[in-house]
Structures are given as structure tokens and as C-alpha cells.
PDB file of N, CA and C in Angstrom:
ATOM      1  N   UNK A   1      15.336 -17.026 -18.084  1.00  0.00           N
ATOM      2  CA  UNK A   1      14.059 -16.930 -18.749  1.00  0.00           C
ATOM      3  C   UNK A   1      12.908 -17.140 -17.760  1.00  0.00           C
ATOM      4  N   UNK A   2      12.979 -18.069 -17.120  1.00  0.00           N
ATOM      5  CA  UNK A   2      11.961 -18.805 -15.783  1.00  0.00           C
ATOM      6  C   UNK A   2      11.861 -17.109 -14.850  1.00  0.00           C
ATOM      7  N   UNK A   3      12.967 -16.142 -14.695  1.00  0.00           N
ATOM      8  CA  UNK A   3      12.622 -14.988 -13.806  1.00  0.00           C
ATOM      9  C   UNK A   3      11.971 -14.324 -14.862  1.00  0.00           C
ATOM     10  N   UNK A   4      12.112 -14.167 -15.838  1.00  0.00           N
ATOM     11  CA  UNK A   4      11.225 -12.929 -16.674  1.00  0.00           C
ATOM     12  C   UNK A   4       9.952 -13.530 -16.392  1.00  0.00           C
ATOM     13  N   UNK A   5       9.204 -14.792 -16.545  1.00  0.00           N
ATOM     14  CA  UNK A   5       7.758 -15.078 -16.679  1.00  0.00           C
ATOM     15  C   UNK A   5       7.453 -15.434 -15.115  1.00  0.00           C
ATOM     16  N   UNK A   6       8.227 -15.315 -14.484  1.00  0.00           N
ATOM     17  CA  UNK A   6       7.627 -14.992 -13.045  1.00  0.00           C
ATOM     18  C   UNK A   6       7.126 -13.674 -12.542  1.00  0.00           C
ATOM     19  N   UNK A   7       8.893 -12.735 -13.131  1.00  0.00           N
ATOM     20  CA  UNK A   7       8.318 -11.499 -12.607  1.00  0.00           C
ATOM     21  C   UNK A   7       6.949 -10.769 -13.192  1.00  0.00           C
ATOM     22  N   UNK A   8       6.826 -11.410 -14.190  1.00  0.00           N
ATOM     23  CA  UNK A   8       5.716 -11.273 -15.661  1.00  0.00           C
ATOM     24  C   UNK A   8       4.428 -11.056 -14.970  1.00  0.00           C
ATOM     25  N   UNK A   9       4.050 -12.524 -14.559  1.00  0.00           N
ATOM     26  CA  UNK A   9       2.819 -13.055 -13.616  1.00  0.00           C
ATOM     27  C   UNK A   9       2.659 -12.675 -12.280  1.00  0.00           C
ATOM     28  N   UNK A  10       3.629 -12.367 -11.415  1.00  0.00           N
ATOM     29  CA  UNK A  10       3.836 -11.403 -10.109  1.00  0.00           C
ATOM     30  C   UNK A  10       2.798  -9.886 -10.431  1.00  0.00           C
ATOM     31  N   UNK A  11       3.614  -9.216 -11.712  1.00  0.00           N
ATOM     32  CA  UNK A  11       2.918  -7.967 -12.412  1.00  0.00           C
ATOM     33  C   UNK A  11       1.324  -8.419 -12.745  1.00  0.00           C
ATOM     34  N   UNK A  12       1.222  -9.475 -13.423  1.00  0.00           N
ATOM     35  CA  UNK A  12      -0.493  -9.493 -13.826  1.00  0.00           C
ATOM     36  C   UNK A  12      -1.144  -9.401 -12.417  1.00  0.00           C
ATOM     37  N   UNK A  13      -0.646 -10.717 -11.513  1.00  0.00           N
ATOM     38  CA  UNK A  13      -1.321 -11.336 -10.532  1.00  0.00           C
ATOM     39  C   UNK A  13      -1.786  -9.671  -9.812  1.00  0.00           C
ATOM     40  N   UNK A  14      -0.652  -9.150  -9.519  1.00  0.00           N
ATOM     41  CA  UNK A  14      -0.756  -7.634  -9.121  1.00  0.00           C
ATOM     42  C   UNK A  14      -1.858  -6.509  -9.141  1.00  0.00           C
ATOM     43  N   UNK A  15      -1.940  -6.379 -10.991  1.00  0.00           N
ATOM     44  CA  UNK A  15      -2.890  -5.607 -11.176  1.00  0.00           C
ATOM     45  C   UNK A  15      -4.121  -6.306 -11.449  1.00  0.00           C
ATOM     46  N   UNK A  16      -3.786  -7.796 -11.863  1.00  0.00           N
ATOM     47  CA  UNK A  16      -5.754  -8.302 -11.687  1.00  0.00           C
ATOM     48  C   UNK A  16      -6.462  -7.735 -10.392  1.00  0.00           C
ATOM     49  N   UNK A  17      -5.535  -8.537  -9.378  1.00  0.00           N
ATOM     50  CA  UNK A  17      -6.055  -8.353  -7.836  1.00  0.00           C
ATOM     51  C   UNK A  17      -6.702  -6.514  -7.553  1.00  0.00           C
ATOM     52  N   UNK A  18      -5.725  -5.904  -7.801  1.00  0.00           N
ATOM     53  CA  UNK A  18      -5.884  -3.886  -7.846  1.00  0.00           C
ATOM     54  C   UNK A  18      -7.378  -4.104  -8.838  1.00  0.00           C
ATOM     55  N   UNK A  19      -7.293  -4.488 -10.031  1.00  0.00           N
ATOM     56  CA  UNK A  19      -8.666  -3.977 -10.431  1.00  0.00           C
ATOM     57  C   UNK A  19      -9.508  -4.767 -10.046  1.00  0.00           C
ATOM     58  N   UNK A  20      -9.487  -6.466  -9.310  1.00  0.00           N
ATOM     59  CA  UNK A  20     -11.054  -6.976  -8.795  1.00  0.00           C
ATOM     60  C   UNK A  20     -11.486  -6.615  -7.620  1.00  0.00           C
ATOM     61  N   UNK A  21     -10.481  -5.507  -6.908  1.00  0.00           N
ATOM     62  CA  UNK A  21     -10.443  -5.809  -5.449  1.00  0.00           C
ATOM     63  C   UNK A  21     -10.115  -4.440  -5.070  1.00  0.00           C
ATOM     64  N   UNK A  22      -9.469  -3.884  -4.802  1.00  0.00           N
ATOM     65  CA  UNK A  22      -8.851  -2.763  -4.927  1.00  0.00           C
ATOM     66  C   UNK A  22      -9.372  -1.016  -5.542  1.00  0.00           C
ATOM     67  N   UNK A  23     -10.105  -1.678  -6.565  1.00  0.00           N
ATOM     68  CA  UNK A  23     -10.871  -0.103  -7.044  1.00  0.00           C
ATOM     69  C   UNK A  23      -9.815   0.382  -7.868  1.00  0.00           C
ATOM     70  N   UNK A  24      -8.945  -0.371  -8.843  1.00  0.00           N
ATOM     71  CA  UNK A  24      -8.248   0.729  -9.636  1.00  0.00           C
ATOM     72  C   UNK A  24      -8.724   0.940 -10.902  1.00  0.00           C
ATOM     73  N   UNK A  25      -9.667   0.420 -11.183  1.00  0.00           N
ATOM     74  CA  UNK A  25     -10.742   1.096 -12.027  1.00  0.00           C
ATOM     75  C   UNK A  25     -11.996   2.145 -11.990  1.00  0.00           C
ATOM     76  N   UNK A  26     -12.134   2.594 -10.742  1.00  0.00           N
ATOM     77  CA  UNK A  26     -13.028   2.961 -10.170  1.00  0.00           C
ATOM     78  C   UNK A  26     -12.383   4.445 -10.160  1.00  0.00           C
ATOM     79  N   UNK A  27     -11.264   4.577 -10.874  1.00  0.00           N
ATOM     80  CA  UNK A  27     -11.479   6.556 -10.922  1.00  0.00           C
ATOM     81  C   UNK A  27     -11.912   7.375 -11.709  1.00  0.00           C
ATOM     82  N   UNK A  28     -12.560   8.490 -11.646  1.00  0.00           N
ATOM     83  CA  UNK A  28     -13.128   8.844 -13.201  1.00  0.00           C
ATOM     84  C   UNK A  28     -12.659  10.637 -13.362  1.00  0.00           C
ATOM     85  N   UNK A  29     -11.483  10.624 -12.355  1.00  0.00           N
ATOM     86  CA  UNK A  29     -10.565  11.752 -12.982  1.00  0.00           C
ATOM     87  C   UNK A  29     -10.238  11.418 -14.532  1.00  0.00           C
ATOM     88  N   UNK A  30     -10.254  13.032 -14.989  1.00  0.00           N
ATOM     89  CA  UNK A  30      -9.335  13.009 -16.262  1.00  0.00           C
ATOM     90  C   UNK A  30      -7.881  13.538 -15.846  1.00  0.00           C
ATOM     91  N   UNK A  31      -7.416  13.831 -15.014  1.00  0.00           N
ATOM     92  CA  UNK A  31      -5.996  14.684 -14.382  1.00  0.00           C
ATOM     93  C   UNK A  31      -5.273  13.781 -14.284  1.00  0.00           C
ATOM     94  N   UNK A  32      -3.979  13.742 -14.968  1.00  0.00           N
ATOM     95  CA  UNK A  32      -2.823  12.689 -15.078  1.00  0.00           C
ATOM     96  C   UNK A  32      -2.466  12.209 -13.688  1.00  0.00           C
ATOM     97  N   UNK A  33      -2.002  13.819 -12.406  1.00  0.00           N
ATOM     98  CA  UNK A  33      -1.598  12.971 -11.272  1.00  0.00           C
ATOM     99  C   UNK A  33      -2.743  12.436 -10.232  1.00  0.00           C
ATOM    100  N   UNK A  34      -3.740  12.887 -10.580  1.00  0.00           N
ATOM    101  CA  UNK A  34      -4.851  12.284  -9.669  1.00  0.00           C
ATOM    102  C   UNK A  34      -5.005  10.849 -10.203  1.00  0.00           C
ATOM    103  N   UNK A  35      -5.029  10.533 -11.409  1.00  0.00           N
ATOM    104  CA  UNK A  35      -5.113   9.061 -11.811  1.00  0.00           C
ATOM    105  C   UNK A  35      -3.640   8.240 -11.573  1.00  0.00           C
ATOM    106  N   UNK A  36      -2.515   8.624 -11.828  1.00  0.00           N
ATOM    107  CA  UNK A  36      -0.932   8.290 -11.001  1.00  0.00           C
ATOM    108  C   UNK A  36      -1.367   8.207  -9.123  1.00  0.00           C
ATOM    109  N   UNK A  37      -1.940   8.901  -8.932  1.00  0.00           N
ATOM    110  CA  UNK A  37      -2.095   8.541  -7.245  1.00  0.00           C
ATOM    111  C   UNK A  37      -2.749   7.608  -7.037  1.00  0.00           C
ATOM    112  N   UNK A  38      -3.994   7.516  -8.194  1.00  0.00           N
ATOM    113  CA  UNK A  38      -5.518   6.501  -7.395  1.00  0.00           C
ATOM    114  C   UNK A  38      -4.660   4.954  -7.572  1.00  0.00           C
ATOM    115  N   UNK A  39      -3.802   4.648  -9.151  1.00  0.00           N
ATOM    116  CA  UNK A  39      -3.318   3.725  -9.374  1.00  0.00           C
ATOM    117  C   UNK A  39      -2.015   3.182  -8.497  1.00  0.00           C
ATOM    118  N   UNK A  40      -1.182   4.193  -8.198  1.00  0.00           N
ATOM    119  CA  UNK A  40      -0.234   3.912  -7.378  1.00  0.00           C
ATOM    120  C   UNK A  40      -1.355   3.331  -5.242  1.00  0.00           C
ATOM    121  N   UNK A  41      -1.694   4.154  -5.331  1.00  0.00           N
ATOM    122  CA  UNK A  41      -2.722   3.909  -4.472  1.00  0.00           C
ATOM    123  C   UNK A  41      -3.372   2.218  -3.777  1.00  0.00           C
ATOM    124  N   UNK A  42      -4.062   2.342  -5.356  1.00  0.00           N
ATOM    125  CA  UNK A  42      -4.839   0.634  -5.589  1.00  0.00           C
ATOM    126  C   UNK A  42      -3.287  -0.751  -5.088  1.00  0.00           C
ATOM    127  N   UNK A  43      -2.667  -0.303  -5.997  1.00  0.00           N
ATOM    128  CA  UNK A  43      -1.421  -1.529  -6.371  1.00  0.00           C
ATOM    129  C   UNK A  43      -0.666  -1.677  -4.993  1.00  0.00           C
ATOM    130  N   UNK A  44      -0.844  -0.375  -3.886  1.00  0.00           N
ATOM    131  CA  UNK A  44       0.283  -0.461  -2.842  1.00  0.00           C
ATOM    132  C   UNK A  44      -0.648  -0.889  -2.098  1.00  0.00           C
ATOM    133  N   UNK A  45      -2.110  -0.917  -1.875  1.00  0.00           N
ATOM    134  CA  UNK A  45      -3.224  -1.539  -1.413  1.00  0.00           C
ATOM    135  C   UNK A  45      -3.174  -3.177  -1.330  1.00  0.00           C
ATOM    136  N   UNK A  46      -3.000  -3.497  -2.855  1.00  0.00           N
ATOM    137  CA  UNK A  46      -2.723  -4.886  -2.839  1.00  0.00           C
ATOM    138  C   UNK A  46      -1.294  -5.458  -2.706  1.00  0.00           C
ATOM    139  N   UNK A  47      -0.136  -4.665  -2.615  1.00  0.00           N
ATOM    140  CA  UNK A  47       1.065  -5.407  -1.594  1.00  0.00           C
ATOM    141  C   UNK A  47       0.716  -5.275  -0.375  1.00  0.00           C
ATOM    142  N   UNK A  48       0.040  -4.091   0.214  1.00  0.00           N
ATOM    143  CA  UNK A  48       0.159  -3.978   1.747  1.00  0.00           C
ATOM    144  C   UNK A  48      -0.856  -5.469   2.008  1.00  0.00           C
ATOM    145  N   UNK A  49      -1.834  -5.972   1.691  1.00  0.00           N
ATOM    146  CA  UNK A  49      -2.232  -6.930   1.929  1.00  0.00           C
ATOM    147  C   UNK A  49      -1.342  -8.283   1.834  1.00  0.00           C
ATOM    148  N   UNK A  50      -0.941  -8.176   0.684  1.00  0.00           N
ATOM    149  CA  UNK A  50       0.297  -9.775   0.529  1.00  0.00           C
ATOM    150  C   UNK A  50       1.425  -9.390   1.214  1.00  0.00           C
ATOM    151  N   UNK A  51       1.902  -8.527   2.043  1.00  0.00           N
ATOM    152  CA  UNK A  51       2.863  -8.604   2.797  1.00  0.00           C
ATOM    153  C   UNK A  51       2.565  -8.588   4.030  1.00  0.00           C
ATOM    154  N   UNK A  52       0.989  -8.356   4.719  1.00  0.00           N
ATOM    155  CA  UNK A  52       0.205  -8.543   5.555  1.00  0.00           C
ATOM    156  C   UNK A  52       0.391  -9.712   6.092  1.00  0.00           C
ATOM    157  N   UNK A  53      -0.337 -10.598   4.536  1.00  0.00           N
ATOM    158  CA  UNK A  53      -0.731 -12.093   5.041  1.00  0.00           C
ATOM    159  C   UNK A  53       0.673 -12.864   5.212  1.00  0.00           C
ATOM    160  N   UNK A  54       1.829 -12.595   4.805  1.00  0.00           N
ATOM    161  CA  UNK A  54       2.645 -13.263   4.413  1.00  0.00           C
ATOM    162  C   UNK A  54       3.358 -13.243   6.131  1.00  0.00           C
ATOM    163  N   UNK A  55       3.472 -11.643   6.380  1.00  0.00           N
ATOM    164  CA  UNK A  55       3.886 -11.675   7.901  1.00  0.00           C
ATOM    165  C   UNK A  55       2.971 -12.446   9.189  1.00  0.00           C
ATOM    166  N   UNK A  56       1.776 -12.608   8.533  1.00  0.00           N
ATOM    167  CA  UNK A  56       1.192 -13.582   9.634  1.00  0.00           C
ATOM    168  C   UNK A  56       0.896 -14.977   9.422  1.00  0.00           C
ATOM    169  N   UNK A  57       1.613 -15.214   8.679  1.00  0.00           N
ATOM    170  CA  UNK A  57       1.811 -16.633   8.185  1.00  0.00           C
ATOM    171  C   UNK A  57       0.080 -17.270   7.335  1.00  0.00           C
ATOM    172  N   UNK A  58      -0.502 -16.191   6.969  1.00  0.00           N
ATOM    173  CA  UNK A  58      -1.906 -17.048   6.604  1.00  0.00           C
ATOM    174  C   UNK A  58      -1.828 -16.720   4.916  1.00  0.00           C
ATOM    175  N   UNK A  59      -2.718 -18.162   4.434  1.00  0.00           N
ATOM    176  CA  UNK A  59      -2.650 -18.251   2.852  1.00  0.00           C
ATOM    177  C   UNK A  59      -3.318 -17.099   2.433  1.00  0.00           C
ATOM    178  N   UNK A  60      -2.236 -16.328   0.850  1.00  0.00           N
ATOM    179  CA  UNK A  60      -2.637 -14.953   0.540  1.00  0.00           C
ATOM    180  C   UNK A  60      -4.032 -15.076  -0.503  1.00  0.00           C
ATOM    181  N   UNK A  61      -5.128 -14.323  -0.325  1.00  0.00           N
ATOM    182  CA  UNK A  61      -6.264 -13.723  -0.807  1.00  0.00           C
ATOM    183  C   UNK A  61      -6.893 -12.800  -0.462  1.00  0.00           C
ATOM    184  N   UNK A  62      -7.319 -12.065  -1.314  1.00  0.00           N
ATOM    185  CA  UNK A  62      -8.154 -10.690  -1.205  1.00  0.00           C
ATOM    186  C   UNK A  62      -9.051 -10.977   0.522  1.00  0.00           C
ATOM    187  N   UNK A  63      -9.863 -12.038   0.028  1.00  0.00           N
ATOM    188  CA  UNK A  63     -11.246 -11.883   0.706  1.00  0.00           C
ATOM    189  C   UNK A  63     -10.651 -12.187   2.103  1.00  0.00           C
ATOM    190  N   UNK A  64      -9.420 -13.338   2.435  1.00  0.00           N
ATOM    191  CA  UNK A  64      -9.030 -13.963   3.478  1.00  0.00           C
ATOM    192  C   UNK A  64      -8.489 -12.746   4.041  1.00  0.00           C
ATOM    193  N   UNK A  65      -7.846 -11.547   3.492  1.00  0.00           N
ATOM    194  CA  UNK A  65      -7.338 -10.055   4.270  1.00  0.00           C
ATOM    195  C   UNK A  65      -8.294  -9.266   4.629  1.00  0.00           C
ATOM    196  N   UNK A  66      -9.223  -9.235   3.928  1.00  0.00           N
ATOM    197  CA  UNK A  66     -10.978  -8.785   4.024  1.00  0.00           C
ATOM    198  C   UNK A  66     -11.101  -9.342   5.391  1.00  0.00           C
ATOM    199  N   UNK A  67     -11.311 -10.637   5.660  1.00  0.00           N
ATOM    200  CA  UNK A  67     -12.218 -11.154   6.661  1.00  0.00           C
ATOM    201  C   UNK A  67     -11.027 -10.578   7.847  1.00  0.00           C
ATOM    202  N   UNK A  68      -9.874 -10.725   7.861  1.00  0.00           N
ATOM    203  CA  UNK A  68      -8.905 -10.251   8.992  1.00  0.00           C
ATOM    204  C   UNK A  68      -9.373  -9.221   9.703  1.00  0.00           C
ATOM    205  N   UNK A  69      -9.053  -8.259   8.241  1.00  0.00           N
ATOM    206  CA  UNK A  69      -8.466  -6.843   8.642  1.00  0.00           C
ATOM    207  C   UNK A  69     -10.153  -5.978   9.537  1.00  0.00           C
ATOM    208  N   UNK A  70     -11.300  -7.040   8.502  1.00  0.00           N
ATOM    209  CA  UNK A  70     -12.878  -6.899   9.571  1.00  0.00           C
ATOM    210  C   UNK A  70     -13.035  -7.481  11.110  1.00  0.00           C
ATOM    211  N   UNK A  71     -12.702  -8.352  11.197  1.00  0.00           N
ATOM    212  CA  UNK A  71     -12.594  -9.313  12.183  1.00  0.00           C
ATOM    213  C   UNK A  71     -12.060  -8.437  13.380  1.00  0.00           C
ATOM    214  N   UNK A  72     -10.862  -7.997  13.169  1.00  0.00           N
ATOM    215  CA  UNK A  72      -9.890  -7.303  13.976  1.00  0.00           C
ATOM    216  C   UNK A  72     -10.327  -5.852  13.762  1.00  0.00           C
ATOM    217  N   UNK A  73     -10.924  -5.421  13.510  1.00  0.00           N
ATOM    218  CA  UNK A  73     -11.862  -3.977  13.803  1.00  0.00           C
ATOM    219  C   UNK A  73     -13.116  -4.384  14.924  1.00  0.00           C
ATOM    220  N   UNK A  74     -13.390  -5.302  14.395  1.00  0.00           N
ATOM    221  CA  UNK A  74     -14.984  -5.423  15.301  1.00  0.00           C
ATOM    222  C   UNK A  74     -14.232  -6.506  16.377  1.00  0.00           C
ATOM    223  N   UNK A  75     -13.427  -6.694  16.833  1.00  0.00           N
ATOM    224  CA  UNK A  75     -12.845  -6.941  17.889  1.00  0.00           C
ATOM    225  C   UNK A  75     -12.454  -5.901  19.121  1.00  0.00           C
ATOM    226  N   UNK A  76     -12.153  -4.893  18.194  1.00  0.00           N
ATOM    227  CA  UNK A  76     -11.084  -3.650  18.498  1.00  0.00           C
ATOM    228  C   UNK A  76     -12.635  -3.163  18.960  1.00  0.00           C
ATOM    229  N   UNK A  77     -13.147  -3.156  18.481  1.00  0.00           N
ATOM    230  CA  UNK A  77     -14.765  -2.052  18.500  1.00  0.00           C
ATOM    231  C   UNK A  77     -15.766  -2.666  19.933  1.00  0.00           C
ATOM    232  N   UNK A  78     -15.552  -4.091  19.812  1.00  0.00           N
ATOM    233  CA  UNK A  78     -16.301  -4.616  21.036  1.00  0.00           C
ATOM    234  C   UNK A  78     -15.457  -4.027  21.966  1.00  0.00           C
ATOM    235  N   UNK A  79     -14.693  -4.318  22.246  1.00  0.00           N
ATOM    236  CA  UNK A  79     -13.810  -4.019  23.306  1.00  0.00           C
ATOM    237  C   UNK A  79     -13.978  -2.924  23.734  1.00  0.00           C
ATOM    238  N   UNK A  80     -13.779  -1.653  22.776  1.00  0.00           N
ATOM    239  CA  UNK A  80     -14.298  -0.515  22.763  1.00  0.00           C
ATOM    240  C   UNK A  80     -15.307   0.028  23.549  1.00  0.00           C
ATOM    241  N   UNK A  81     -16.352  -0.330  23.132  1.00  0.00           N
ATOM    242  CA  UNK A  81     -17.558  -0.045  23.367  1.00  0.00           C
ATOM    243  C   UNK A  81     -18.238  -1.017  23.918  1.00  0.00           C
ATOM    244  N   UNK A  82     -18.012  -1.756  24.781  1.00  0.00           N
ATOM    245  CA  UNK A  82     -18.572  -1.904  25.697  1.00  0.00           C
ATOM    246  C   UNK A  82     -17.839  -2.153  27.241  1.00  0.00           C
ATOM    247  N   UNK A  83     -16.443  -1.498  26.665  1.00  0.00           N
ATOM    248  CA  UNK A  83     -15.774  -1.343  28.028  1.00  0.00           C
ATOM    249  C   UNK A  83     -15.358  -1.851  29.082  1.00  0.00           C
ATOM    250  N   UNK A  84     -14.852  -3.412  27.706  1.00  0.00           N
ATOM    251  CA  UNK A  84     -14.192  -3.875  28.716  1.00  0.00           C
ATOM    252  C   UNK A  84     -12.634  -3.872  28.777  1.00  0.00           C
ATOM    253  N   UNK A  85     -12.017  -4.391  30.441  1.00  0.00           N
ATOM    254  CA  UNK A  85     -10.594  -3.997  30.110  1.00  0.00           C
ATOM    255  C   UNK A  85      -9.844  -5.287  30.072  1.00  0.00           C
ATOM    256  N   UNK A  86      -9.547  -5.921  29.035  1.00  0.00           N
ATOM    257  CA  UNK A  86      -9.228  -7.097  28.588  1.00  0.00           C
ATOM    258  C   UNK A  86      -8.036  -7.785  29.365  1.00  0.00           C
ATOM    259  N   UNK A  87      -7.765  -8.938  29.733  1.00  0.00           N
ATOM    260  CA  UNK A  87      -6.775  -9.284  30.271  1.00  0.00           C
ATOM    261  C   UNK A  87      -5.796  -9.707  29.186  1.00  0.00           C
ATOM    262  N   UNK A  88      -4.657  -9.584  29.002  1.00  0.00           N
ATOM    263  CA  UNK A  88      -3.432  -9.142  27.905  1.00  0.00           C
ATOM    264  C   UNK A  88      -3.109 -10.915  27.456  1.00  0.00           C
ATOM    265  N   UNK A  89      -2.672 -11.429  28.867  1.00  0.00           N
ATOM    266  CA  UNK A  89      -2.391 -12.536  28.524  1.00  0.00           C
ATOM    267  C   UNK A  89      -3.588 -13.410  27.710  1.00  0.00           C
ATOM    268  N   UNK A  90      -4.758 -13.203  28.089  1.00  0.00           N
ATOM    269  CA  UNK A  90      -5.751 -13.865  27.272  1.00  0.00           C
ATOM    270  C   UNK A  90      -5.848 -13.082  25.726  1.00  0.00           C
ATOM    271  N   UNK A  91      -5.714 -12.174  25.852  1.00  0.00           N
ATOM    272  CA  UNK A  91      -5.947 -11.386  24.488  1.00  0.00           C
ATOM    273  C   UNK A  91      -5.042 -12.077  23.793  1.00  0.00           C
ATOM    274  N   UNK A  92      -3.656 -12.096  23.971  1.00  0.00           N
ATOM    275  CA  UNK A  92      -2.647 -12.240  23.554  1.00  0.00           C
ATOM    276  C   UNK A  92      -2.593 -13.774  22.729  1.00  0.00           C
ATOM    277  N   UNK A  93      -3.338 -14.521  23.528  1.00  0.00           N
ATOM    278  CA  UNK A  93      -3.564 -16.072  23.526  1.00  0.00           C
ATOM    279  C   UNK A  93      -4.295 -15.918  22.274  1.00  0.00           C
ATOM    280  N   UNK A  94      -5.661 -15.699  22.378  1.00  0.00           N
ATOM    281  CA  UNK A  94      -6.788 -16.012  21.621  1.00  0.00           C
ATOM    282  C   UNK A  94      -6.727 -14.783  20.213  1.00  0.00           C
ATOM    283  N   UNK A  95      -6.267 -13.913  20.005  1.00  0.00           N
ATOM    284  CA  UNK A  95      -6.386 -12.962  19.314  1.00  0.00           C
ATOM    285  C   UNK A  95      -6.273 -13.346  17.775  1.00  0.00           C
ATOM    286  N   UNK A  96      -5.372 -14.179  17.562  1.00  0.00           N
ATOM    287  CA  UNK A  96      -4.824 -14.568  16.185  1.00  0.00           C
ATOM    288  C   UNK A  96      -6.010 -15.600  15.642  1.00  0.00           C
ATOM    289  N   UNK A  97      -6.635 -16.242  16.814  1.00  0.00           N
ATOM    290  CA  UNK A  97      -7.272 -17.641  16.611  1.00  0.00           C
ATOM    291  C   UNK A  97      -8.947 -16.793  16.028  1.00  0.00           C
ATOM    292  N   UNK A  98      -9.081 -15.213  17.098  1.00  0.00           N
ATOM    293  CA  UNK A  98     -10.740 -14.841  16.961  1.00  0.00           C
ATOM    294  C   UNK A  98     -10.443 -13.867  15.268  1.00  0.00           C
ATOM    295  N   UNK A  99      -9.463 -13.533  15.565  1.00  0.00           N
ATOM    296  CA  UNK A  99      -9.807 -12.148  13.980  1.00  0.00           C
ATOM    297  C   UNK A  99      -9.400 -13.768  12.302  1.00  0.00           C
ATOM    298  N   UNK A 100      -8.640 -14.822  13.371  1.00  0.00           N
ATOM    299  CA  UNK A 100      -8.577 -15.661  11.379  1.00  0.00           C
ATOM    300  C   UNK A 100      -9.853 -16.415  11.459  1.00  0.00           C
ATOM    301  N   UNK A 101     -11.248 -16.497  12.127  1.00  0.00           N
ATOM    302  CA  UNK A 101     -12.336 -16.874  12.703  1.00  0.00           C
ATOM    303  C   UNK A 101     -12.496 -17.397  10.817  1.00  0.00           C
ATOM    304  N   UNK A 102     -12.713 -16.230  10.407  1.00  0.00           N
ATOM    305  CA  UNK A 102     -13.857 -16.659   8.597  1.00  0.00           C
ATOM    306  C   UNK A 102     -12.536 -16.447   7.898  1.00  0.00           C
ATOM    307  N   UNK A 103     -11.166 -16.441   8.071  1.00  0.00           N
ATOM    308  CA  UNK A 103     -10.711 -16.565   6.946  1.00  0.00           C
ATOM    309  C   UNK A 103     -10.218 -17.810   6.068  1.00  0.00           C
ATOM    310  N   UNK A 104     -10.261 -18.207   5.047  1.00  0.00           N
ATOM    311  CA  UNK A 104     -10.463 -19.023   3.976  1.00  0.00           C
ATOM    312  C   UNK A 104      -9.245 -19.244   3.548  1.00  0.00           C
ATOM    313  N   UNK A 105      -8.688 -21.012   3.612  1.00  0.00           N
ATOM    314  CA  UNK A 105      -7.455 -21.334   3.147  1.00  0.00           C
ATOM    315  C   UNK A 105      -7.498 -21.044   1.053  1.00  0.00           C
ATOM    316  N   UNK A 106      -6.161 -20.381   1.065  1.00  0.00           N
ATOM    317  CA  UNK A 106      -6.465 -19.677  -0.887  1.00  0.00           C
ATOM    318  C   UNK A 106      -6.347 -21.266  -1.181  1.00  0.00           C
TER     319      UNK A 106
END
């Protein structure tokens, strides 16, 4: 009984997160498989994040994958553009410590 009302709340927790976060309310097709894609879409949006956080050991939330997955773009982007050529071992060191900078224990 204890697995049915887990897997239960796994499913809500799921699609709350897809519609506060995710945009799976946000389609305004009337076409059955365009709305099957946007929804399948949203929901694999919000595992790819909880299996994200889970592989990098940090507590799972929307905003805390938000601040990452930003963090580690505008990391990627400095670097980028302004050309520099990073030393590996330091990258390697500090990298985990600069992109979890703003993220928020859930």
C-alpha cells in the first residue's frame, strides 16, 4: 500500500513541478500530437532536472537547477568570450564550487 501512495505523490510531485516550472500549461495547440509532445516534453524536462541534481549530489529544486544549469552557461560564455584558455586542473578544482555559487539547499 505504502508503494501505491508513493508512486502516487512521485506522479503529482511530477506534474506540479511540469506545470509551475516547466510550461506544460503553456500550449495553446488544439492538435492531439502537438499537445502529446509539448506534455511529454514538459515532464521529461522535469526528470532531466531531478536526475541532474541527483547525479551531482545537490538538493533537488526547480530554481536550485535554474541557478546551475545558468551559472554554468555564463561560465562557459566568459570563458568564451573573452578568450581565455583555462588551466584544466584549476577548472577542474573550482568548477562545481563557481556554477553551485546561488544554488539553494531544497
Amino acid at each position: 500500500m505504502l508503494d501505491y501512495y508513493r508512486t502516487r505523490f512521485q506522479l503529482e510531485f511530477c506534474f506540479r513541478d511540469g506545470k509551475q516550472h516547466a510550461g506544460i500549461t503553456n500550449c495553446q495547440s488544439t492538435d492531439f500530437r502537438k499537445l502529446d509532445f509539448h506534455f511529454n516534453a514538459s515532464l521529461a524536462a522535469v526528470n532531466l532536472a531531478k536526475a541532474a541534481c541527483k547525479r551531482l549530489g545537490i538538493a533537488y529544486s526547480i530554481s536550485s537547477c535554474k541557478s546551475f544549469i545558468h551559472n554554468a552557461y555564463m561560465l562557459e560564455r566568459f570563458i568564451c568570450v573573452f578568450g581565455i584558455n583555462p588551466d584544466m586542473q584549476v577548472i577542474d578544482k573550482l568548477f562545481k564550487e563557481l556554477i553551485l555559487f546561488t544554488a539553494r539547499a531544497a
